[in-house]
PDB file of N, CA and C in Angstrom:
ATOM      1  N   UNK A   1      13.880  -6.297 -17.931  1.00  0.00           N
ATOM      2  CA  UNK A   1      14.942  -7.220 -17.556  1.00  0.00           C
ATOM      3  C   UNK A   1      14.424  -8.364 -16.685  1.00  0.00           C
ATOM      4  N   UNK A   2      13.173  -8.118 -16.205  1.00  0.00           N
ATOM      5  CA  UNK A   2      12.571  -9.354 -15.529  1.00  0.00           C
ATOM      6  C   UNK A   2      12.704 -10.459 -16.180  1.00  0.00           C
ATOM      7  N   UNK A   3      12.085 -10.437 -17.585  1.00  0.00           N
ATOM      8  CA  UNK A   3      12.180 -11.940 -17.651  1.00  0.00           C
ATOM      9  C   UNK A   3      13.588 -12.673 -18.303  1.00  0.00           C
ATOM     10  N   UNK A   4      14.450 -11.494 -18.358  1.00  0.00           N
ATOM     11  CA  UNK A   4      15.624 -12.059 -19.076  1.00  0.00           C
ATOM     12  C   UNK A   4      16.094 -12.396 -17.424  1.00  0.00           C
ATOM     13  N   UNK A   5      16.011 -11.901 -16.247  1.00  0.00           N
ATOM     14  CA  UNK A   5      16.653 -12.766 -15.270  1.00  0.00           C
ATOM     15  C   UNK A   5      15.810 -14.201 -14.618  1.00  0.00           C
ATOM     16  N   UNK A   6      14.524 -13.934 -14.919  1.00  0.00           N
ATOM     17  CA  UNK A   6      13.577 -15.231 -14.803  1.00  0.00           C
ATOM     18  C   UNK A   6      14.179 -16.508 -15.615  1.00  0.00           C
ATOM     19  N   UNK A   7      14.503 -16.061 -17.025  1.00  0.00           N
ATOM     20  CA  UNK A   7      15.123 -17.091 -17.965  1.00  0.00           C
ATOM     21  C   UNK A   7      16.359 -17.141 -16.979  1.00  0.00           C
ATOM     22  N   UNK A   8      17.309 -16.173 -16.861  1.00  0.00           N
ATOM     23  CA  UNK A   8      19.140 -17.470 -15.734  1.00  0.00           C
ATOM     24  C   UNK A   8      18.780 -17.797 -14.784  1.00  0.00           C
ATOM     25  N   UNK A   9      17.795 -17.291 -14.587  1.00  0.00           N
ATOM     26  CA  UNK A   9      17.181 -18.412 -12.769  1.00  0.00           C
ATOM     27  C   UNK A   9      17.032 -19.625 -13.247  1.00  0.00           C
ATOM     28  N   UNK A  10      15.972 -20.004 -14.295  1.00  0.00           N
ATOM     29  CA  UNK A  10      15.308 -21.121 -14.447  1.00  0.00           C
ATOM     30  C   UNK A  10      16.391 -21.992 -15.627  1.00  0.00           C
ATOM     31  N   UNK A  11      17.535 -21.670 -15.925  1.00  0.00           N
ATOM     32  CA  UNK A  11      18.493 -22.455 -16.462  1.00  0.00           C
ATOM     33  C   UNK A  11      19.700 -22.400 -15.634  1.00  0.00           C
ATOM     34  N   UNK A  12      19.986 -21.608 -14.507  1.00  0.00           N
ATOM     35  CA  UNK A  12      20.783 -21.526 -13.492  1.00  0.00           C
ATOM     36  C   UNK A  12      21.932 -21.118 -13.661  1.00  0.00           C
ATOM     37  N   UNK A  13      21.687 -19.977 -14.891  1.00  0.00           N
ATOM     38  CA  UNK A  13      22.611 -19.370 -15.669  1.00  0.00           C
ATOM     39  C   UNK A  13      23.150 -17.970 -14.829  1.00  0.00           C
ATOM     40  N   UNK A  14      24.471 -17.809 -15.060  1.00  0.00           N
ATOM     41  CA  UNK A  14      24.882 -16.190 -14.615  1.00  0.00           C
ATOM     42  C   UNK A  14      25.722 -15.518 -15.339  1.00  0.00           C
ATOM     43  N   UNK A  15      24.976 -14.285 -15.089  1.00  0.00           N
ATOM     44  CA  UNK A  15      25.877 -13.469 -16.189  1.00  0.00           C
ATOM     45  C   UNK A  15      27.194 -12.749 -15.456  1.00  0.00           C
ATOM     46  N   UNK A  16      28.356 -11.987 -15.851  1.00  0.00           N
ATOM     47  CA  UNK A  16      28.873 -11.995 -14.738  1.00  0.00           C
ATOM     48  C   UNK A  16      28.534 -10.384 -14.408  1.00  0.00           C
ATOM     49  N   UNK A  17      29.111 -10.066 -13.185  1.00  0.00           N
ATOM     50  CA  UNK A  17      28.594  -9.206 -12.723  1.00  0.00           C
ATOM     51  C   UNK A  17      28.439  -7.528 -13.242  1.00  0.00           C
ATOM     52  N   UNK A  18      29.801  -7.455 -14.354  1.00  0.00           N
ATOM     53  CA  UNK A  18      29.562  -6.250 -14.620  1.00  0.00           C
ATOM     54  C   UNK A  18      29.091  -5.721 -15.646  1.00  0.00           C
ATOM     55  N   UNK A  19      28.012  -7.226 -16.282  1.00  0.00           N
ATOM     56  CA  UNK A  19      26.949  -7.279 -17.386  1.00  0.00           C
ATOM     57  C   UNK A  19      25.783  -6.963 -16.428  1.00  0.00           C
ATOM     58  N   UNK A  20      25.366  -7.552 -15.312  1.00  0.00           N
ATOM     59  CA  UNK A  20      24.073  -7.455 -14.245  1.00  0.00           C
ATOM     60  C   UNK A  20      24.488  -5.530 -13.793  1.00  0.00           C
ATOM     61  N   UNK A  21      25.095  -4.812 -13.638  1.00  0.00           N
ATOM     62  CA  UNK A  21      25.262  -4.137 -13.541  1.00  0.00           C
ATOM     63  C   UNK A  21      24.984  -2.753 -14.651  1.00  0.00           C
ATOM     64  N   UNK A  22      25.519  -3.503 -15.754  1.00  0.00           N
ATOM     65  CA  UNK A  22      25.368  -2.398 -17.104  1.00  0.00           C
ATOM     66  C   UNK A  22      23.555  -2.738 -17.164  1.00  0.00           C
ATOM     67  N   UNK A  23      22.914  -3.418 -17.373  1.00  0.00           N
ATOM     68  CA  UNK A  23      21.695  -3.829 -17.679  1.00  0.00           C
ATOM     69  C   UNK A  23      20.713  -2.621 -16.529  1.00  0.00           C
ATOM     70  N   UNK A  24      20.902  -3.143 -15.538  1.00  0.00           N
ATOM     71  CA  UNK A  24      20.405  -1.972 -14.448  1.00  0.00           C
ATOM     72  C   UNK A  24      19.122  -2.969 -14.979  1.00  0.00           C
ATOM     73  N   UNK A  25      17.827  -1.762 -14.017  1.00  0.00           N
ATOM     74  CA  UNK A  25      16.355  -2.565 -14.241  1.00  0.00           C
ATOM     75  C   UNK A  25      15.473  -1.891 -15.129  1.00  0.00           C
ATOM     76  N   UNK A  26      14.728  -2.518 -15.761  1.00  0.00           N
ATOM     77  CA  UNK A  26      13.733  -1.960 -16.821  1.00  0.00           C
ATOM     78  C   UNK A  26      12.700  -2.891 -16.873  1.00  0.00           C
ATOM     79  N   UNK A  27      11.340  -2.536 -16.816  1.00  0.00           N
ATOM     80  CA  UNK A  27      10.126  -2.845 -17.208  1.00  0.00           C
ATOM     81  C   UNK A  27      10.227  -2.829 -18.698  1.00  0.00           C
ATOM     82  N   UNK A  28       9.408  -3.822 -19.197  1.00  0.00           N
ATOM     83  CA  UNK A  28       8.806  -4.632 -20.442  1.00  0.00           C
ATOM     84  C   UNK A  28       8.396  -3.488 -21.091  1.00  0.00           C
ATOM     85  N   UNK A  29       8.518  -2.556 -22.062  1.00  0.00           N
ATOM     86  CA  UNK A  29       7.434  -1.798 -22.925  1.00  0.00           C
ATOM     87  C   UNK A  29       6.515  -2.570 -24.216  1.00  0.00           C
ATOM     88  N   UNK A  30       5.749  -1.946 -24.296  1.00  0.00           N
ATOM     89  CA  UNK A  30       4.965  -2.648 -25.086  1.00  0.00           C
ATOM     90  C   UNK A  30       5.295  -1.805 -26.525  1.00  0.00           C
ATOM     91  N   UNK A  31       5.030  -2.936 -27.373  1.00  0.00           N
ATOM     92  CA  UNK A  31       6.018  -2.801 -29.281  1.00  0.00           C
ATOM     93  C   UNK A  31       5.213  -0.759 -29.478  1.00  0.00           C
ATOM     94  N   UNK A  32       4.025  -1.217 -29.196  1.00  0.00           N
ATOM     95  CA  UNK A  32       3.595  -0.175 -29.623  1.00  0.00           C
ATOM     96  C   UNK A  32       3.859   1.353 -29.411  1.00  0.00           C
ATOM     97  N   UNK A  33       4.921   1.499 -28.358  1.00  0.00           N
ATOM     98  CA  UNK A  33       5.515   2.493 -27.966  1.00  0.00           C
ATOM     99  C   UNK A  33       6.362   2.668 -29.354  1.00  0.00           C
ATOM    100  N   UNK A  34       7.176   2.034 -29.948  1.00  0.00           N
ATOM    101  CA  UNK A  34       8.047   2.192 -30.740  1.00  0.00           C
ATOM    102  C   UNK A  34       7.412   2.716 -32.411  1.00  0.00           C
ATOM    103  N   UNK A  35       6.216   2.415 -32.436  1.00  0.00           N
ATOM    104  CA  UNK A  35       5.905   2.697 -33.352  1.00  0.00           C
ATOM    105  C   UNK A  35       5.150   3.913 -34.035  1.00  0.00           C
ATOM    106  N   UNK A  36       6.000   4.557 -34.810  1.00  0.00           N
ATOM    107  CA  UNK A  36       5.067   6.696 -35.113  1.00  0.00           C
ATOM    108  C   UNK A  36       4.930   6.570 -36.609  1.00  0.00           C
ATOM    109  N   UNK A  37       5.062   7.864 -36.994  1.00  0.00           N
ATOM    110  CA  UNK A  37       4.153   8.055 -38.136  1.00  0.00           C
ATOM    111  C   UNK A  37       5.180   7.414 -38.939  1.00  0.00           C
ATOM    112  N   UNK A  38       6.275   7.715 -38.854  1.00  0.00           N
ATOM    113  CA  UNK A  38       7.379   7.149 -39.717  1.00  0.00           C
ATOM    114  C   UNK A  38       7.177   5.436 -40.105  1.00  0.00           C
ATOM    115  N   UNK A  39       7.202   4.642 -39.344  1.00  0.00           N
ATOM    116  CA  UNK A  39       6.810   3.440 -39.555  1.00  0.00           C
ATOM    117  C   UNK A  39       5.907   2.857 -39.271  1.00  0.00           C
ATOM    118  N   UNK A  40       4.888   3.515 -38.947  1.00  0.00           N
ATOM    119  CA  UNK A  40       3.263   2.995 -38.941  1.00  0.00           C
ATOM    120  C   UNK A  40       3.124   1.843 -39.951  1.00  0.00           C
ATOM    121  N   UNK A  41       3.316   2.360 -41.027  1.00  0.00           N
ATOM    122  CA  UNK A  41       2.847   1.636 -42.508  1.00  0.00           C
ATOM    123  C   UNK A  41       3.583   0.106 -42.113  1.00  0.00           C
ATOM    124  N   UNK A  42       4.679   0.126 -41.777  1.00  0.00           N
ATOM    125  CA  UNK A  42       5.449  -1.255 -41.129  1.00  0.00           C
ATOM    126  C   UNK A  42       5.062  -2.403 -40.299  1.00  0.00           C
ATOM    127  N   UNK A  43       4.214  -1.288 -39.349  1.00  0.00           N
ATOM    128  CA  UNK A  43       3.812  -2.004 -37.934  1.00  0.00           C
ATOM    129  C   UNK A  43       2.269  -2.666 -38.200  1.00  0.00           C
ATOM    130  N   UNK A  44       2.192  -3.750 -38.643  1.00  0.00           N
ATOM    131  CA  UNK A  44       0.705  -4.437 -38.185  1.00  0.00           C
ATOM    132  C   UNK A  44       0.842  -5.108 -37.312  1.00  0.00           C
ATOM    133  N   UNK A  45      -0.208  -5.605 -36.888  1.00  0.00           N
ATOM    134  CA  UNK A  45      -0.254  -6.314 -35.571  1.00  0.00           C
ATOM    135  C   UNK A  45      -0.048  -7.837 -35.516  1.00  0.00           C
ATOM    136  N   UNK A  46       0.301  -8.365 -36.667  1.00  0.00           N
ATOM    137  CA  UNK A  46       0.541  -9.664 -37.271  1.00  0.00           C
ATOM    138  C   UNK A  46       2.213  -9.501 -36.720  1.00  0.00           C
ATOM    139  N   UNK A  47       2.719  -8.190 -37.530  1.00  0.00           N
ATOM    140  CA  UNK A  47       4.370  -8.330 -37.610  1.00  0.00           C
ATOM    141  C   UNK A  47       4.817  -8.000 -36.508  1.00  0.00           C
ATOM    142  N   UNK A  48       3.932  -7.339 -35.176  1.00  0.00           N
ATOM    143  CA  UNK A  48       4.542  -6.927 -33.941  1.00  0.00           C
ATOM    144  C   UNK A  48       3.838  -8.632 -33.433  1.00  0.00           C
ATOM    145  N   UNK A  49       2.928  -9.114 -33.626  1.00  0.00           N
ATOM    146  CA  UNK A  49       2.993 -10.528 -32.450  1.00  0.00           C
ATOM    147  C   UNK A  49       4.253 -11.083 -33.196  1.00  0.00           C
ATOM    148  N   UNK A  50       4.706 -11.239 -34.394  1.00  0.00           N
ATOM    149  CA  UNK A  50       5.728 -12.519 -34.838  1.00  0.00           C
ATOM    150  C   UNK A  50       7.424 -11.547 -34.740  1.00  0.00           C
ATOM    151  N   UNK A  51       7.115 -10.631 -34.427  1.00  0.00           N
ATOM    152  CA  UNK A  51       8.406 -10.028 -33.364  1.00  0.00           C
ATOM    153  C   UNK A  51       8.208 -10.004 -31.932  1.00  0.00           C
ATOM    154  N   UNK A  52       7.269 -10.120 -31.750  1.00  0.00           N
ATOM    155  CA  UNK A  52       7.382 -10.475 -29.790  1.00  0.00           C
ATOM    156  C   UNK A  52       7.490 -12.057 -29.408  1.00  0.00           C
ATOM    157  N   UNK A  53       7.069 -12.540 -30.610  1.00  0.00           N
ATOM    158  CA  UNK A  53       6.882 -14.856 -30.146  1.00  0.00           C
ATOM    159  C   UNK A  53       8.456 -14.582 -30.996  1.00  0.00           C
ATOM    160  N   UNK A  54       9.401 -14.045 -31.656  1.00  0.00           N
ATOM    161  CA  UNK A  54      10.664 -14.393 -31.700  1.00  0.00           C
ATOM    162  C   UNK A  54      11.772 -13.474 -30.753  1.00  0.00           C
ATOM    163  N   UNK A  55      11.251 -12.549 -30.303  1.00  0.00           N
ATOM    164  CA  UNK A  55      12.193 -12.072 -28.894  1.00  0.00           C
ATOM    165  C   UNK A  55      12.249 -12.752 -27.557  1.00  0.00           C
ATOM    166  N   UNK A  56      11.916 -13.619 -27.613  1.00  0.00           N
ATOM    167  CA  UNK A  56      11.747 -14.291 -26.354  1.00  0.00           C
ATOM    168  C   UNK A  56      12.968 -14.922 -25.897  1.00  0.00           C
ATOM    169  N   UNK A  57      13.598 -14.699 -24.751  1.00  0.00           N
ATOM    170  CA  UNK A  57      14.761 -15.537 -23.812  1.00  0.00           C
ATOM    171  C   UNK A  57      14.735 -17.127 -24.012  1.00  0.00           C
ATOM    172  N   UNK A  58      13.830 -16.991 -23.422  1.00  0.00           N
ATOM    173  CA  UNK A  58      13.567 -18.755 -23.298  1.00  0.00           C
ATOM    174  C   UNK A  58      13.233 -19.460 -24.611  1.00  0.00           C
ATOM    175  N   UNK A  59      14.362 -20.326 -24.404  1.00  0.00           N
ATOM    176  CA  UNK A  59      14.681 -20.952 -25.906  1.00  0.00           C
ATOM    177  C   UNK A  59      13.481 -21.864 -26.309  1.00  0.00           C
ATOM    178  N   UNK A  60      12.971 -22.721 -24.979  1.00  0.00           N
ATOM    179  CA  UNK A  60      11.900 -23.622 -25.225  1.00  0.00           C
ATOM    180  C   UNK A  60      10.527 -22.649 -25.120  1.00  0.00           C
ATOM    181  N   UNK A  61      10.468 -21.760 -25.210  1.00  0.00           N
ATOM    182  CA  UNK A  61       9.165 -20.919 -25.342  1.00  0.00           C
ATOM    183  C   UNK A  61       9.109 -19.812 -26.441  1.00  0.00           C
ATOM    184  N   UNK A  62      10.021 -19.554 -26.862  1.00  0.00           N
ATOM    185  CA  UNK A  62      10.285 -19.018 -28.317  1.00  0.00           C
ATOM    186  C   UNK A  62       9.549 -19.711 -29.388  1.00  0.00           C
ATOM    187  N   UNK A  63       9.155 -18.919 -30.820  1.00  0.00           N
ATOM    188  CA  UNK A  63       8.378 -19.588 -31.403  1.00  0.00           C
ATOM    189  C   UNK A  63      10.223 -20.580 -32.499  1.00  0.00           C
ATOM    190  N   UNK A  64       9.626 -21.611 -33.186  1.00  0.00           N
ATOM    191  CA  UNK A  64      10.591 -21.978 -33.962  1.00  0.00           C
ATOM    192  C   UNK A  64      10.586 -21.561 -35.181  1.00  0.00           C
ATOM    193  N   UNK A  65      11.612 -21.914 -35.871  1.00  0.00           N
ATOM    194  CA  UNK A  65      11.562 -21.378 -37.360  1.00  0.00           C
ATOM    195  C   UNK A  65      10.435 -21.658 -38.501  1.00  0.00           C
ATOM    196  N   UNK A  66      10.173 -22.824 -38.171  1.00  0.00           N
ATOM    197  CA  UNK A  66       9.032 -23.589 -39.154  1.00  0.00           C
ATOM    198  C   UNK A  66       7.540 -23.056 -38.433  1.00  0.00           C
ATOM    199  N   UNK A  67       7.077 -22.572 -37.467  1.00  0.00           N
ATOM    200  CA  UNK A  67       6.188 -22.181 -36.859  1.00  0.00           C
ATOM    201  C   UNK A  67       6.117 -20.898 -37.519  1.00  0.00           C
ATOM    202  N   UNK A  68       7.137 -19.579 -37.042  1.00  0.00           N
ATOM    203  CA  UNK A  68       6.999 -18.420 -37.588  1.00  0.00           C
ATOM    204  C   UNK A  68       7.051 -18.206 -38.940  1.00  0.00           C
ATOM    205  N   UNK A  69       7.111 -19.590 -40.025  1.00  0.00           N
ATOM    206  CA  UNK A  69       6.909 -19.510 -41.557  1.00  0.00           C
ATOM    207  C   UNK A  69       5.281 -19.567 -41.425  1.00  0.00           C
ATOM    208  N   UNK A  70       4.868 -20.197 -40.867  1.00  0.00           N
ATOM    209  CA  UNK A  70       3.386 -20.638 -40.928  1.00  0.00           C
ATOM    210  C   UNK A  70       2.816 -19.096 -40.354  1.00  0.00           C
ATOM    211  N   UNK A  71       3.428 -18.250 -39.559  1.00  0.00           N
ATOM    212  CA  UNK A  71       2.140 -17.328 -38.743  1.00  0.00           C
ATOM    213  C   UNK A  71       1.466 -16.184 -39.859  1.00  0.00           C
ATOM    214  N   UNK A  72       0.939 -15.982 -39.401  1.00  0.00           N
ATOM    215  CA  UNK A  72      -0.322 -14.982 -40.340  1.00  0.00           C
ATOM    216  C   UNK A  72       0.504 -14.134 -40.934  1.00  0.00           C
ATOM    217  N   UNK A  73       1.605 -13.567 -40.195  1.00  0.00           N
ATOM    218  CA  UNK A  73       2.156 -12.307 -41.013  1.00  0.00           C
ATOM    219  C   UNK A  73       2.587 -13.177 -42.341  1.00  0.00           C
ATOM    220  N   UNK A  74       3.196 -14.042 -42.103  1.00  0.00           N
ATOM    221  CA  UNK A  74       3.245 -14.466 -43.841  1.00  0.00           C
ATOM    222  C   UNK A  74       2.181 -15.370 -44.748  1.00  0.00           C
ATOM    223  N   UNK A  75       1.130 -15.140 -44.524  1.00  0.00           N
ATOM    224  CA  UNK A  75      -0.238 -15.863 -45.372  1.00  0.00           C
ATOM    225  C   UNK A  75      -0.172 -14.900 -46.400  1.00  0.00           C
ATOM    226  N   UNK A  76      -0.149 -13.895 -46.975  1.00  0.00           N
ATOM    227  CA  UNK A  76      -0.270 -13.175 -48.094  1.00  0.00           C
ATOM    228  C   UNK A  76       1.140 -14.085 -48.908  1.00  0.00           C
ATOM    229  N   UNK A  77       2.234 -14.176 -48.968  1.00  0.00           N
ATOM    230  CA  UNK A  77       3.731 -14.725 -48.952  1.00  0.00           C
ATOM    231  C   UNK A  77       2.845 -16.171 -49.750  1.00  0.00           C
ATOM    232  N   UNK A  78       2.615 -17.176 -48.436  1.00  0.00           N
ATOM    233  CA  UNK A  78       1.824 -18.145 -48.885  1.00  0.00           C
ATOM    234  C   UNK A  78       1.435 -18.619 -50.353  1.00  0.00           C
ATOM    235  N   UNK A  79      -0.211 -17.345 -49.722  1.00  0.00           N
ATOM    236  CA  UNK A  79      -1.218 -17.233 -51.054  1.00  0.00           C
ATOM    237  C   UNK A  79      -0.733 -17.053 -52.221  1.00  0.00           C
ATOM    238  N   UNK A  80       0.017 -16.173 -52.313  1.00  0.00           N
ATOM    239  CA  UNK A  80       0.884 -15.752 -53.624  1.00  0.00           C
ATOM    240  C   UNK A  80       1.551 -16.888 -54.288  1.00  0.00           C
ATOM    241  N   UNK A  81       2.274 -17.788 -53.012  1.00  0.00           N
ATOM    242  CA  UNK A  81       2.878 -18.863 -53.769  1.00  0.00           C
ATOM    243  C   UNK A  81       2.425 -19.768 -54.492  1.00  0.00           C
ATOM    244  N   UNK A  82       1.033 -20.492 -53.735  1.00  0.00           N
ATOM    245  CA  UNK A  82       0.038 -20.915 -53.627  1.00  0.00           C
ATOM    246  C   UNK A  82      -0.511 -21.351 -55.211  1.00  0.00           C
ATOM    247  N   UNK A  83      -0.877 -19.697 -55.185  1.00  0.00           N
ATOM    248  CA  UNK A  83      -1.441 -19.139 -56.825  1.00  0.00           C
ATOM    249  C   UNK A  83      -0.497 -19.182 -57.947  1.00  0.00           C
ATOM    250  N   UNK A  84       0.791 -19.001 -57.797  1.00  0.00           N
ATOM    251  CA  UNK A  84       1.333 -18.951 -58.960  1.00  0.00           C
ATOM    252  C   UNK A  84       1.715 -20.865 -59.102  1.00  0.00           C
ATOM    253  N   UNK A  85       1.650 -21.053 -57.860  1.00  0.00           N
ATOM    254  CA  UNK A  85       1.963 -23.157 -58.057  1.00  0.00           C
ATOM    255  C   UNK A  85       0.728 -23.423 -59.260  1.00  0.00           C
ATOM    256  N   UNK A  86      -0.612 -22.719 -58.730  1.00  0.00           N
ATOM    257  CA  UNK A  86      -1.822 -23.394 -59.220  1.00  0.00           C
ATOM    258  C   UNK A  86      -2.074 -23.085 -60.633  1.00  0.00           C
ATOM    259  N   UNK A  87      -1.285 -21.807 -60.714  1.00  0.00           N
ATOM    260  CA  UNK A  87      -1.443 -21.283 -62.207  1.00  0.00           C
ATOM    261  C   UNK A  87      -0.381 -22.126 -63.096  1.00  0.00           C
ATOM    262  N   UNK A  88       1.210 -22.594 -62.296  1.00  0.00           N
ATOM    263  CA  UNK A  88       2.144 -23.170 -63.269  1.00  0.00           C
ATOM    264  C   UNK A  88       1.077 -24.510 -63.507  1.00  0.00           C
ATOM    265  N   UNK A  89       0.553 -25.495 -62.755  1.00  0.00           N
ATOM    266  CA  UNK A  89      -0.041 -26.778 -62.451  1.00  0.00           C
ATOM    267  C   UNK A  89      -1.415 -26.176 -64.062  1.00  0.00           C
ATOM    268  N   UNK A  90      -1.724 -25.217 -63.989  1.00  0.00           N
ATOM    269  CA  UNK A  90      -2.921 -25.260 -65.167  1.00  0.00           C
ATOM    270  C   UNK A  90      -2.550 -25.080 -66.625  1.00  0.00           C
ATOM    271  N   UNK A  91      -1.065 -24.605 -66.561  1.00  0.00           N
ATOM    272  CA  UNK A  91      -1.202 -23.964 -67.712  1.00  0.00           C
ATOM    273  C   UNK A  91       0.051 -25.095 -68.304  1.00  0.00           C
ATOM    274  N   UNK A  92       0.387 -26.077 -67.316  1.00  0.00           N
ATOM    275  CA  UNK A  92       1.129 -27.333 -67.936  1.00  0.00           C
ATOM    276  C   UNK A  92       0.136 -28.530 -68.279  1.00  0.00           C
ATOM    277  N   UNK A  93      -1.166 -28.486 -67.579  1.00  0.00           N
ATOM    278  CA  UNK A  93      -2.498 -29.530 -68.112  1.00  0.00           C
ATOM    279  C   UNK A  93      -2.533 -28.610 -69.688  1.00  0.00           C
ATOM    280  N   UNK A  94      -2.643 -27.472 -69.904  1.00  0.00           N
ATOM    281  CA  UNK A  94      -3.409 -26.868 -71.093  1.00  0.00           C
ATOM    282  C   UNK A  94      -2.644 -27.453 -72.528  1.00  0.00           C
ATOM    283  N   UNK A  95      -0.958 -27.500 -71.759  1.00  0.00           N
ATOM    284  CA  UNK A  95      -0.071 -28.133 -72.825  1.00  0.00           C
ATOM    285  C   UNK A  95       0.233 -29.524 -72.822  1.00  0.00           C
TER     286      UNK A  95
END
């Protein structure tokens, strides 16, 4: 909850009180706690950074939409597209 009250400090935001209350205090865990055998196969380390740069409070430090199209977790997405552009582009020269 630290940095979600760091973020209403620094926009001078308040929540009212018997939201600051339900919240109580909690330290940050790290993604990797959440992740067991069950969804291992889920969790790379591509898809836990581009879920931690889009959980972020702070609106101006959050990643944006057009940024998190570009991050690594989706370069396979990309490539794929990529390839089938390059394959429609060859096989319309052939005709």
């Amino acid at each position: 909850t630290d940095s979600l009250f760091d973020y209403l400090e620094k926009y001078n935001l308040e929540l009212e009180s018997h939201f600051t209350s339900l919240l109580g205090k909690h330290t940050r865990k790290p993604w990797s706690r959440f992740v067991n055998s069950e969804n291992q196969h889920l969790a790379c380390a591509d898809a836990i950074d581009l879920i931690d740069k889009m959980l972020i409070y702070d609106h101006c430090q959050r990643i944006l939409p057009k940024e998190a199209m570009n991050h690594p977790y989706f370069r396979p997405v990309l490539e794929e597209e990529q390839q089938k552009a390059g394959n429609l582009s060859a096989s319309s020269v052939k005709a």
